[in-house]
Protein backbone atom coordinates (compact mmCIF):
# COMPACT_ATOMS: atom_id res chain seq x y z
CA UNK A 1 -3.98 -28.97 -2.89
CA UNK A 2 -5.56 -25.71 -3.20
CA UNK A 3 -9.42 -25.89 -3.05
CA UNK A 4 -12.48 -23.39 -4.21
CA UNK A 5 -12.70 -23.04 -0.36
CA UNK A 6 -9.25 -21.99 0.42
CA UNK A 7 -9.54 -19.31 -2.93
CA UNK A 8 -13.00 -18.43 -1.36
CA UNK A 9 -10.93 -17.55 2.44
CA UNK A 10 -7.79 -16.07 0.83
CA UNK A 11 -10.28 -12.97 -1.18
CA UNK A 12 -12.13 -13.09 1.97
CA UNK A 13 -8.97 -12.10 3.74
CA UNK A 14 -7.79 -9.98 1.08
CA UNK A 15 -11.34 -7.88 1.19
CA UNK A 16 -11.26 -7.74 4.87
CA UNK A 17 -7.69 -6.63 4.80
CA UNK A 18 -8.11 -3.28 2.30
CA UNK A 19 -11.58 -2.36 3.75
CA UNK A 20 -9.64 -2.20 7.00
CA UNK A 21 -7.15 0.30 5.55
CA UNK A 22 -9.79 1.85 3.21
CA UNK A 23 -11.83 2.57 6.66
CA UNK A 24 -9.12 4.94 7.45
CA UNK A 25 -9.40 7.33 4.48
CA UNK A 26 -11.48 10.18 4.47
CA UNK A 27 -14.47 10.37 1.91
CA UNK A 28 -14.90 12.16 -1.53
CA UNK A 29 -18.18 13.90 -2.51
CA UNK A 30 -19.36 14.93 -6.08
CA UNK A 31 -22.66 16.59 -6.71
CA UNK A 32 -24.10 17.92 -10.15
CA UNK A 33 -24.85 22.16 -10.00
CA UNK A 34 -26.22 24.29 -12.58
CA UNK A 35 -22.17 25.15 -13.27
CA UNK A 36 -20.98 21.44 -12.94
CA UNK A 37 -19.96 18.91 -10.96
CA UNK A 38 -18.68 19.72 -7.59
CA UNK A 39 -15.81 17.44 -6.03
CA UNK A 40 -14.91 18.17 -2.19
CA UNK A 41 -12.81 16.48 0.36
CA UNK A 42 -10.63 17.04 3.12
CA UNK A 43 -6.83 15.60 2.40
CA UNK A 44 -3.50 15.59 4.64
CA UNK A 45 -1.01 16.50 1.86
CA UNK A 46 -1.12 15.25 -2.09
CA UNK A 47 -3.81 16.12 -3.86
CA UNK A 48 -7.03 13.72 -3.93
CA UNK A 49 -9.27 14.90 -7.24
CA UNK A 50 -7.83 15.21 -10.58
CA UNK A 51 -8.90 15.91 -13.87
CA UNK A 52 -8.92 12.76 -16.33
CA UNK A 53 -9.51 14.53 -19.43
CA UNK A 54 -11.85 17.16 -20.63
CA UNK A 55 -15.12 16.85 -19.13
CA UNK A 56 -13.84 14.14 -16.82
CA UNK A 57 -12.83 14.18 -13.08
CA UNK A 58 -11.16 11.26 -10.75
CA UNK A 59 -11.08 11.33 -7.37
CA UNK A 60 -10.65 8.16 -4.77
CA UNK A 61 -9.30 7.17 -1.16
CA UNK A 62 -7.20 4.61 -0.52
CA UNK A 63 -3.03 4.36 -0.70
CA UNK A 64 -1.29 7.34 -2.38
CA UNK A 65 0.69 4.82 -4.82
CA UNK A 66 -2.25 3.05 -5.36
CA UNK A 67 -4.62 6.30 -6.57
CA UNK A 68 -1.66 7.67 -8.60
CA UNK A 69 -1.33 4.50 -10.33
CA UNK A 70 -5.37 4.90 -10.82
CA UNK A 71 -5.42 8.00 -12.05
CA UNK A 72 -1.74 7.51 -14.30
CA UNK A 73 -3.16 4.61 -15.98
CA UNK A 74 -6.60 6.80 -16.65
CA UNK A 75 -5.05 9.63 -18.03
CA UNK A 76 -2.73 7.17 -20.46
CA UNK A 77 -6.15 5.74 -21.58
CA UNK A 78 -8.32 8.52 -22.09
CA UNK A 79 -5.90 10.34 -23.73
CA UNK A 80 -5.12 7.25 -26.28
CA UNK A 81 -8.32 7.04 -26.96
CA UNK A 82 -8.59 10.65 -28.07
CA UNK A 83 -5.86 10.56 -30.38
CA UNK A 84 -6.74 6.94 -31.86
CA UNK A 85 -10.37 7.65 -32.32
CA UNK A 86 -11.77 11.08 -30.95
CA UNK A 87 -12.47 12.85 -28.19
CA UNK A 88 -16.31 11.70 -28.73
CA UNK A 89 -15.28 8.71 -28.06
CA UNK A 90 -13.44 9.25 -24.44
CA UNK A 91 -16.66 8.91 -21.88
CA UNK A 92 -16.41 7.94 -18.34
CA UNK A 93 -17.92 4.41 -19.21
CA UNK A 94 -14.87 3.91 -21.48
CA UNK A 95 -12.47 4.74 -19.14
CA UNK A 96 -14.13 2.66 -16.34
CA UNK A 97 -14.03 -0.35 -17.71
CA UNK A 98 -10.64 -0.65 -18.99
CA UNK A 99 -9.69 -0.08 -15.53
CA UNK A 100 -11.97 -2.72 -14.13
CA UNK A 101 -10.30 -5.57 -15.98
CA UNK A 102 -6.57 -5.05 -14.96
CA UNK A 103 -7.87 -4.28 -11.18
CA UNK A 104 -10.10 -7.54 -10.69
CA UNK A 105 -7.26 -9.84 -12.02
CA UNK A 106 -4.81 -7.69 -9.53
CA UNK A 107 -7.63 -8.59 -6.95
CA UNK A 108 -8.14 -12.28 -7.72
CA UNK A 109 -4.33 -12.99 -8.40
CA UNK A 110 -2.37 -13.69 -5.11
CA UNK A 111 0.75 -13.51 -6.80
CA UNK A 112 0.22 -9.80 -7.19
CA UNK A 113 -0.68 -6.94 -4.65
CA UNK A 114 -4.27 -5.65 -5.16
CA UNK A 115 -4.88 -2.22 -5.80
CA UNK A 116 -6.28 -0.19 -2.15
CA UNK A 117 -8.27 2.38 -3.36
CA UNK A 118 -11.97 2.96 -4.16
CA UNK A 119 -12.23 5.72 -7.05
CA UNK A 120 -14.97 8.32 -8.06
CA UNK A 121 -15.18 8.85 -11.67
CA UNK A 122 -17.38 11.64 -12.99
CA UNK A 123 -18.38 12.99 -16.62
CA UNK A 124 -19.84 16.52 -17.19
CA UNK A 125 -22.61 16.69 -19.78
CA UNK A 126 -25.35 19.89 -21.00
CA UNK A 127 -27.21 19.21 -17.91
CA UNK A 128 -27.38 17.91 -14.30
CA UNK A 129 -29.42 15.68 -15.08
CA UNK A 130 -26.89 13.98 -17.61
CA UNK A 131 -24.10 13.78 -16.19
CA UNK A 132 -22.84 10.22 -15.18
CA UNK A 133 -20.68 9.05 -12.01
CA UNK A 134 -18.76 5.45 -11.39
CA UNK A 135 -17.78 4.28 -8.60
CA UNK A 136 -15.12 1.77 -8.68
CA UNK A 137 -13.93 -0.77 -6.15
CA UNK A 138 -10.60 -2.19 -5.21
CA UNK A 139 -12.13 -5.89 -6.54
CA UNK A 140 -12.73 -4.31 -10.36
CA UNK A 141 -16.31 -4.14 -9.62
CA UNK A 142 -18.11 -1.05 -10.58
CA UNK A 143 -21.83 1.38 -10.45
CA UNK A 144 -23.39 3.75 -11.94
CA UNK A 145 -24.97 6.82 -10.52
CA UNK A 146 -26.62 10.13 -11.31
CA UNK A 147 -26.64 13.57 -9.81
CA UNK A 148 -24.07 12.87 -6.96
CA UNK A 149 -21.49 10.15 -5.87
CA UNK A 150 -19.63 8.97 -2.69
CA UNK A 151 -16.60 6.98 -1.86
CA UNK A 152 -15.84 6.68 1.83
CA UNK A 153 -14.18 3.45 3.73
CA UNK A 154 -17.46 2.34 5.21
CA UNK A 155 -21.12 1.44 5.03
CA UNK A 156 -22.22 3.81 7.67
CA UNK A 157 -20.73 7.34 6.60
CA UNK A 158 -21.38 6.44 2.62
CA UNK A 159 -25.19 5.98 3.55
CA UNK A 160 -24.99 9.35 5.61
CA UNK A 161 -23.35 11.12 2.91
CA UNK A 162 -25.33 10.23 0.32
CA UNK A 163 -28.04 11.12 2.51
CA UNK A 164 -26.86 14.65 2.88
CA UNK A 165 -26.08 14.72 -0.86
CA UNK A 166 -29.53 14.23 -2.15
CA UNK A 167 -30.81 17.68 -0.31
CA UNK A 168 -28.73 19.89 -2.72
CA UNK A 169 -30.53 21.58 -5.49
CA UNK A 170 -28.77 21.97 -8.23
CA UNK A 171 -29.39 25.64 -8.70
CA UNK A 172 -27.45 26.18 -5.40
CA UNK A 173 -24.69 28.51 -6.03
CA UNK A 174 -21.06 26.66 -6.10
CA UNK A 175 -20.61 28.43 -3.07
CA UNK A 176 -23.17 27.64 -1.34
CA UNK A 177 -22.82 24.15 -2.10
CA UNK A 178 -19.60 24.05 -1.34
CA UNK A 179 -20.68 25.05 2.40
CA UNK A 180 -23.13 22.31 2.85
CA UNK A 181 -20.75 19.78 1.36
CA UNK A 182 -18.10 20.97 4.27
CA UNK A 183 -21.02 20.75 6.82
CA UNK A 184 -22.67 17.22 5.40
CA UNK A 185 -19.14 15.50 5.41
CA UNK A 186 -18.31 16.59 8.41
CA UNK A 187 -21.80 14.96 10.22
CA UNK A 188 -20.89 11.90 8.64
CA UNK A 189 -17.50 11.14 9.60
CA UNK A 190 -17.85 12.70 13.23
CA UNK A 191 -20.05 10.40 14.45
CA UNK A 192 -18.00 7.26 13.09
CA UNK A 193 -15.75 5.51 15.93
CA UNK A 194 -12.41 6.67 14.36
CA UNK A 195 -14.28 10.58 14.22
CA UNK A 196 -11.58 12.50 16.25
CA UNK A 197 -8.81 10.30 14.88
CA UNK A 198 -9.63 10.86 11.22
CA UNK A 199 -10.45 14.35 11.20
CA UNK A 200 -7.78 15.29 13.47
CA UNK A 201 -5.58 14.40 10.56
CA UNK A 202 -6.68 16.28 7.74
CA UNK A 203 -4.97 19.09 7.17
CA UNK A 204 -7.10 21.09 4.58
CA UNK A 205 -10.24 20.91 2.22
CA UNK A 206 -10.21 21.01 -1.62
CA UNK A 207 -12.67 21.38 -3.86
CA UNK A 208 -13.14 21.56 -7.36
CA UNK A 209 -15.70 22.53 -10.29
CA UNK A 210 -15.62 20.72 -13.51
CA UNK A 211 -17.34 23.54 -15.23
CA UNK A 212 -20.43 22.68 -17.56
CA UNK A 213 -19.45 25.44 -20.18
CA UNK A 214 -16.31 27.29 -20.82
CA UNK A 215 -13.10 26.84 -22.73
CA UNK A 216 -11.80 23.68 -22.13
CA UNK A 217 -8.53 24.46 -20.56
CA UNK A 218 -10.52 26.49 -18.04
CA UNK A 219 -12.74 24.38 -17.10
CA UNK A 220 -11.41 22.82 -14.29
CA UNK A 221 -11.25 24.90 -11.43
CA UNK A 222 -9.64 25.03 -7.92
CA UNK A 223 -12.38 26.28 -5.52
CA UNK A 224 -10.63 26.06 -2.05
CA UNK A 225 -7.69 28.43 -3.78
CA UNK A 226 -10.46 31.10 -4.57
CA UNK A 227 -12.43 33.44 -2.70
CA UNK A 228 -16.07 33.82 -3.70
C-alpha cells in the first residue's frame, strides 16, 4: 500500500536527486541597465540564453534535453499566444505559468521523468525599474524578482551572486557591466567545493543584451561576439 509517507520520501528523493545534478551546472546572471537586461554565463558548448519572444529572454542550468525542451515548449507558447490574441498579451507571467503546470505534474508523477533544470525568465519594459524576472524550479514552483535574477545549483553561490548583483547601477555601461558580472560570478563559484572542477570545464562566456529600444529584430544582441 502506498502511503502519504512513502509519496512524502519518493519527492524527497527525487529533489535530492536533481539538486545533486543541478549543483553541477554553472550559474546564469541577469541584471537590468539603462540599455536592457544583461544575461551572462559561462557554458561548455550549446548555447545557455535564448530569446523567447520579443522583449523576452530564457536562460537556465540543468540537462541540455531538459532546457531545450524548456525553452521549445516556451517559444511554441509565446508565439501562440501572439497570433491567437496579441503580442500585448505575451508577458513573462504568461509564459511562466503555463510552464509551471506541466513541470509540477512531471515532478509529482513517478511514472514520468522530472524535468532537471532551473530557468531564468526575463521581460524588458521602458525602464529598469519595470522590468520583471521569474525564476522557475524543476518542482513547477516559481518567484518573482526585480532589477536582477540568479539561477545557480546551490544556496551558497545564489546568495553570493545576488549579493554581487545588487552593486550594479544601472547606468553602468553594458560593458562595464559585463566586466563585473565576469568578476562577481567568478567569486562565487570559486570558493564553492566543486570551484576548480566546475570552472575548469567551461569553455567560454556569453552574454547577451535584450535591448530596451530598437527594432525588434535587433534587439537581441550577442555581446561576447562583439568588441566594445
Amino acid at each position: 500500500m502506498f502511503t502519504p509517507y512513502d509519496w512524502q520520501e519518493g519527492i524527497g528523493n527525487r529533489a535530492s536527486y536533481i539538486e545533486g545534478k543541478l549543483s553541477q551546472g554553472a550559474p546564469v546572471l541577469a541584471v537590468s541597465l539603462d540599455e536592457g537586461i544583461l544575461v551572462f554565463t559561462y557554458r561548455r558548448t550549446a548555447r545557455k540564453i535564448y530569446e523567447i519572444y520579443d522583449r523576452l529572454i530564457f536562460g537556465a542550468i540543468g540537462q541540455q534535453s531538459d532546457i531545450e525542451a524548456m525553452r521549445t515548449a516556451a517559444l511554441e507558447f509565446a508565439h501562440s499566444e501572439g497570433f491567437n490574441r496579441s503580442e500585448q498579451d505575451v508577458t513573462v507571467q504568461r509564459v511562466v505559468t503555463a510552464l509551471s503546470g506541466p513541470i509540477k505534474k512531471a515532478f509529482n508523477d513517478f511514472s514520468t521523468a522530472p524535468l532537471v533544470a532551473r530557468s531564468l525568465f526575463a521581460e524588458v519594459n521602458e525602464r529598469p525599474e519595470d522590468d520583471v524576472y521569474y525564476t522557475l524550479d524543476y518542482d513547477g514552483d516559481y518567484a518573482i524578482g526585480r532589477q536582477f535574477a540568479v539561477v545557480s545549483g546551490t544556496i551558497e553561490s545564489a546568495e553570493a551572486l545576488r549579493a554581487g548583483l545588487a552593486e550594479i547601477d544601472a547606468a553602468t555601461k553594458p560593458a562595464k557591466a559585463l566586466e563585473a558580472l565576469r568578476k562577481i560570478w567568478s567569486q562565487a563559484v570559486e570558493t564553492g567545493a566543486d570551484a576548480g572542477e566546475e570552472r575548469s570545464q567551461q569553455t567560454s562566456d556569453e552574454a547577451v543584451l535584450l535591448e530596451r529600444s530598437g527594432e525588434r529584430e535587433n534587439r537581441f544582441r550577442l555581446l561576447t561576439e562583439e568588441r566594445f
